[in-house]
Protein backbone atom coordinates (compact mmCIF):
# COMPACT_ATOMS: atom_id res chain seq x y z
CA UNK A 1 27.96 -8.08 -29.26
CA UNK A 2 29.31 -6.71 -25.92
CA UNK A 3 28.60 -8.12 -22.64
CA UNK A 4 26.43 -7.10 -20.15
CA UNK A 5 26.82 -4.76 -17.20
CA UNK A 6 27.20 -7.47 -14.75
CA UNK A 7 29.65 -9.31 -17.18
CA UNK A 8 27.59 -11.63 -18.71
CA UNK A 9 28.42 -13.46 -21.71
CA UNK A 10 26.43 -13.12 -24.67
CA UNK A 11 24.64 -16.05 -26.76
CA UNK A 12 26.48 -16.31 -30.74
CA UNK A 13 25.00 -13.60 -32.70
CA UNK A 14 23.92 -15.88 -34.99
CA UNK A 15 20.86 -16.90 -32.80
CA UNK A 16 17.39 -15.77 -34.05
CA UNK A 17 17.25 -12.02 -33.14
CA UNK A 18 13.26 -12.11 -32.02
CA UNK A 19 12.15 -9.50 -29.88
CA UNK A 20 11.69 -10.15 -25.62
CA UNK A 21 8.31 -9.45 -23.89
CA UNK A 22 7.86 -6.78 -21.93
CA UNK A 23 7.29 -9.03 -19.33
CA UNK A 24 10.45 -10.57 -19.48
CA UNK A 25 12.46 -7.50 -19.77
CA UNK A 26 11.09 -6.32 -16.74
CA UNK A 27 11.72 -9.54 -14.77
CA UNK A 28 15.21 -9.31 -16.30
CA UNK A 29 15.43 -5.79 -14.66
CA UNK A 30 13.90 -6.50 -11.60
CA UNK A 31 16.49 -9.44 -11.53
CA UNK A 32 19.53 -7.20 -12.46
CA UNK A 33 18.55 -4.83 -9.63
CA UNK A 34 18.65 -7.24 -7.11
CA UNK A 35 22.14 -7.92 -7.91
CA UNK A 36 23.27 -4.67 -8.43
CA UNK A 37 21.84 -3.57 -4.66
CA UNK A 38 23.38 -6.96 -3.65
CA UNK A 39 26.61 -5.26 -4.82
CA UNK A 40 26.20 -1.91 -3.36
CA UNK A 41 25.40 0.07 -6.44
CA UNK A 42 23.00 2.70 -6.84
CA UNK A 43 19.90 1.73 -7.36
CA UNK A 44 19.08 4.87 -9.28
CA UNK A 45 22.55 4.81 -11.31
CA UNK A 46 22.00 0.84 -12.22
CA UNK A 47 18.23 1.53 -13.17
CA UNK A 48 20.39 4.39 -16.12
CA UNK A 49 22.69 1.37 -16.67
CA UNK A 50 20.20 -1.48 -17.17
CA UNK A 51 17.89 0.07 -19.18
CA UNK A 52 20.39 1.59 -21.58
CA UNK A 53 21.99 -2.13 -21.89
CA UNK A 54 18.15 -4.14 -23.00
CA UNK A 55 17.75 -1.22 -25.28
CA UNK A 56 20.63 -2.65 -27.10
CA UNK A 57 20.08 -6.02 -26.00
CA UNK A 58 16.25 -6.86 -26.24
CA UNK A 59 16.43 -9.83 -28.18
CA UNK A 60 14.40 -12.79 -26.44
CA UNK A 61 17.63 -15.54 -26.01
CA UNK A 62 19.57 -13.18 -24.42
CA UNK A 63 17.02 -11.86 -21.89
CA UNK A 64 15.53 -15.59 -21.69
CA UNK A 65 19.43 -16.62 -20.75
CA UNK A 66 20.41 -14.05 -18.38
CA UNK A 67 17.03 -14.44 -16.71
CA UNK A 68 18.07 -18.24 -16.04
CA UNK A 69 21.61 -17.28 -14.64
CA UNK A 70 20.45 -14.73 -12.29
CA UNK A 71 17.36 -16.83 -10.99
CA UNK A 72 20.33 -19.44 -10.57
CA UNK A 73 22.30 -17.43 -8.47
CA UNK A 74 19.25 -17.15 -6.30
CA UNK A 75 17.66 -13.63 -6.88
CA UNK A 76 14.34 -13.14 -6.66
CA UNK A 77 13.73 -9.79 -8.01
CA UNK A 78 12.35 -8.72 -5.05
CA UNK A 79 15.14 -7.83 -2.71
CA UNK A 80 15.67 -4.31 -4.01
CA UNK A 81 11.54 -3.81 -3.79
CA UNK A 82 11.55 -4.66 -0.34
CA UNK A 83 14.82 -2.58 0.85
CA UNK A 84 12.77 0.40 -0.82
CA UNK A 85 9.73 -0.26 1.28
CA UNK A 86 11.84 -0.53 4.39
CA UNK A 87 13.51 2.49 3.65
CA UNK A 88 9.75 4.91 3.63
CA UNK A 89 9.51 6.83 7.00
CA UNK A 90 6.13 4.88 8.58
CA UNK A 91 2.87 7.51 7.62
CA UNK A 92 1.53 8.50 11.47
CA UNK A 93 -1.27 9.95 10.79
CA UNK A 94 -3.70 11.50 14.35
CA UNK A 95 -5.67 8.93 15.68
CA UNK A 96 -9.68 9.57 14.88
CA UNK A 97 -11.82 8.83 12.13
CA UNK A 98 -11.19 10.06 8.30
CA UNK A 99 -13.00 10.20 4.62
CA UNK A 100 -11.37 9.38 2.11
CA UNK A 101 -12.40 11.33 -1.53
CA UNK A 102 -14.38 8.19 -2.97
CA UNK A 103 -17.24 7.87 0.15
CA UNK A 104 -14.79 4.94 2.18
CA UNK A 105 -14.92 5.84 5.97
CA UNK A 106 -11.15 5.15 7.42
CA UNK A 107 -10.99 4.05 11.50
CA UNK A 108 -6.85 5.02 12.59
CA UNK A 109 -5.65 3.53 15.65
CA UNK A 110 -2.65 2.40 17.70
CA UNK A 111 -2.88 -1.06 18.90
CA UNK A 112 -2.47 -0.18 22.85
CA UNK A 113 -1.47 -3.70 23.98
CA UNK A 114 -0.54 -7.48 22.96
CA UNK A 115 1.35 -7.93 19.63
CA UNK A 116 2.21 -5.14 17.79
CA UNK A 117 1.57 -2.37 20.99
CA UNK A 118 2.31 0.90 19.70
CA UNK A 119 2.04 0.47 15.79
CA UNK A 120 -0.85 2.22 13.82
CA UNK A 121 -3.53 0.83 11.78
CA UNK A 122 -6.04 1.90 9.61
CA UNK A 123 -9.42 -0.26 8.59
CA UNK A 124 -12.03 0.86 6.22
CA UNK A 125 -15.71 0.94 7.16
CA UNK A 126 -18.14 -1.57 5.96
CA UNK A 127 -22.15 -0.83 6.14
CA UNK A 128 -24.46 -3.30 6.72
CA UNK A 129 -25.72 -4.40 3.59
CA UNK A 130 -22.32 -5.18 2.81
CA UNK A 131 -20.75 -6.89 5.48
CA UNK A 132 -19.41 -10.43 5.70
CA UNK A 133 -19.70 -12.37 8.62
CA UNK A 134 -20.26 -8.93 10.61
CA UNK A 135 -17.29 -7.49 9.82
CA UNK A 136 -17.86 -4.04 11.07
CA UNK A 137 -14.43 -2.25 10.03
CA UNK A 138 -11.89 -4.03 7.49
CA UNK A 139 -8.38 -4.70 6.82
CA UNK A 140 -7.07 -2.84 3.59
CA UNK A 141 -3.41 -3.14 2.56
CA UNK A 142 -2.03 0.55 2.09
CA UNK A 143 -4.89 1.85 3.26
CA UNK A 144 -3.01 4.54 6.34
CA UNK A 145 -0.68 5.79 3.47
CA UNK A 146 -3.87 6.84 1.35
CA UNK A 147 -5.38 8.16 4.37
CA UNK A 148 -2.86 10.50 4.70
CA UNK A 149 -2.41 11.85 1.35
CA UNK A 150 -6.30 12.14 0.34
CA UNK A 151 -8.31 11.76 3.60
CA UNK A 152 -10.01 14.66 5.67
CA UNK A 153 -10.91 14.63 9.51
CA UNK A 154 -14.24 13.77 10.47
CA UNK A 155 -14.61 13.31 13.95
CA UNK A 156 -13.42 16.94 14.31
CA UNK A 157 -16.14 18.43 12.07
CA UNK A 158 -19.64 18.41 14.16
CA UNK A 159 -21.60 18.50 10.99
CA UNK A 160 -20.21 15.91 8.71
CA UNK A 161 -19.75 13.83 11.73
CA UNK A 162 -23.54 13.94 12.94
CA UNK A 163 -24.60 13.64 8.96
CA UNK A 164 -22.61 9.96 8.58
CA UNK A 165 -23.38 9.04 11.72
CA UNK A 166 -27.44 9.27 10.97
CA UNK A 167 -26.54 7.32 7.68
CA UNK A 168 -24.48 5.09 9.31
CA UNK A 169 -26.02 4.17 12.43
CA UNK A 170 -22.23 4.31 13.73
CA UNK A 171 -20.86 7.57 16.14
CA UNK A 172 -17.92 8.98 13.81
CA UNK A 173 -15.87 9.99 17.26
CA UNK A 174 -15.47 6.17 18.51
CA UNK A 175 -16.98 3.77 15.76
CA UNK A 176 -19.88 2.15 18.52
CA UNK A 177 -22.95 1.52 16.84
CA UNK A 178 -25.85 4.13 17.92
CA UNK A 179 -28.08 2.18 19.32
CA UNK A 180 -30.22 4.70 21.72
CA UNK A 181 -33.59 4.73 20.23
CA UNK A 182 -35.38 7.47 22.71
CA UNK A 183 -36.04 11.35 21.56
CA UNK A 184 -32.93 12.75 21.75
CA UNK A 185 -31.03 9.77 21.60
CA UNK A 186 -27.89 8.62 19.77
CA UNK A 187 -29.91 7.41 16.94
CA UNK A 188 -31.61 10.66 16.30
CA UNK A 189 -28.74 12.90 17.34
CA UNK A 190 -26.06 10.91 15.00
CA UNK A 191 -23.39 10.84 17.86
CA UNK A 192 -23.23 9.20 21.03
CA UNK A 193 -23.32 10.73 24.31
CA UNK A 194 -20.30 10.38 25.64
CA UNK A 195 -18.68 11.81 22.62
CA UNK A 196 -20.89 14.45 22.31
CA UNK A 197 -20.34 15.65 25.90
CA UNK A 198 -16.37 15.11 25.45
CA UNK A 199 -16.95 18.01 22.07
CA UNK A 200 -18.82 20.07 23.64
CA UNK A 201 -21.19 19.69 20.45
């Protein structure tokens, strides 16, 4: 039957030829690439070669075996995932205040000091009626990298800004809560005053 590209030996082709799961082919890959990046191939040129092999290999004792000898070599299927991450230029995105197309209001920030100083986050808005524990703006995985492909500015944009900060209660420039009542105040106007002075708005 041929052995794989990584050499392994095949079961006797007189086991039961029944049919992998999708599932388990794709562990199988993911398990295959780890050792082919452990080995300095390609990743792109072993993803050609892998596939090309479990096309003529699907059968479920030969992925179920080679799945077994790889996880006992000690892959994970996970090393060549996170060499791919670590290879993607960091998004850096202006500091300020973004929407994103589906309504989510996006804070962007550098942490300025302690752990971390220097590196940019992003946190999502949460409004009132939906907040937990008073968590004001939230942690979302991914969320700077979706901010940069899909948001638009909105401290920048006098009208948008003043509209979401009347729904809000929140000034879109800094993210304080608006909390001067008086005519004329923060409440009515939608921004605060310090940030309204700094625009010139």
């Amino acid at each position: 039957m041929g052995r794989s590209p990584f050499n392994t030996p095949l079961p006797p082709s007189a086991a039961p030829l029944y049919p992998a799961s999708d599932k388990a082919k794709d562990y199988l890959r993911d398990l295959m690439l780890d050792k082919a990046f452990a080995q300095g191939h390609k990743v792109e040129e072993a993803v050609v070669n892998i596939n090309a092999w479990l096309e003529k290999n699907p059968h479920r004792h030969v992925v179920s075996e080679n799945i077994d000898r790889l996880k006992g070599e000690g892959y994970t299927g996970w090393a060549h995932k996170d060499a791919a991450k670590k290879s993607e230029p960091p998004v850096e995105l202006e500091d300020g205040f973004y929407e994103l197309p589906d309504g989510r209001i996006i804070k962007v920030r550098h942490i300025i000091y302690g752990p971390g100083e220097g590196v940019q986050y992003g946190k999502v808005f949460v409004p009132k009626d939906q907040r937990e524990d008073d968590v004001k703006w939230a942690k979302c995985p991914g969320i700077l990298k979706l901010t940069a492909a899909e948001g638009k500015r909105i401290d920048t944009d006098e009208s948008r800004a003043t509209e979401l900060g009347l729904l809000y209660g929140v000034c879109m420039c800094c993210g304080a809560d608006l909390t001067d009542d008086s005519p004329g105040g923060s409440i009515e106007r939608g921004i605060g005053p310090v940030c309204l002075s700094k625009r010139g708005w």
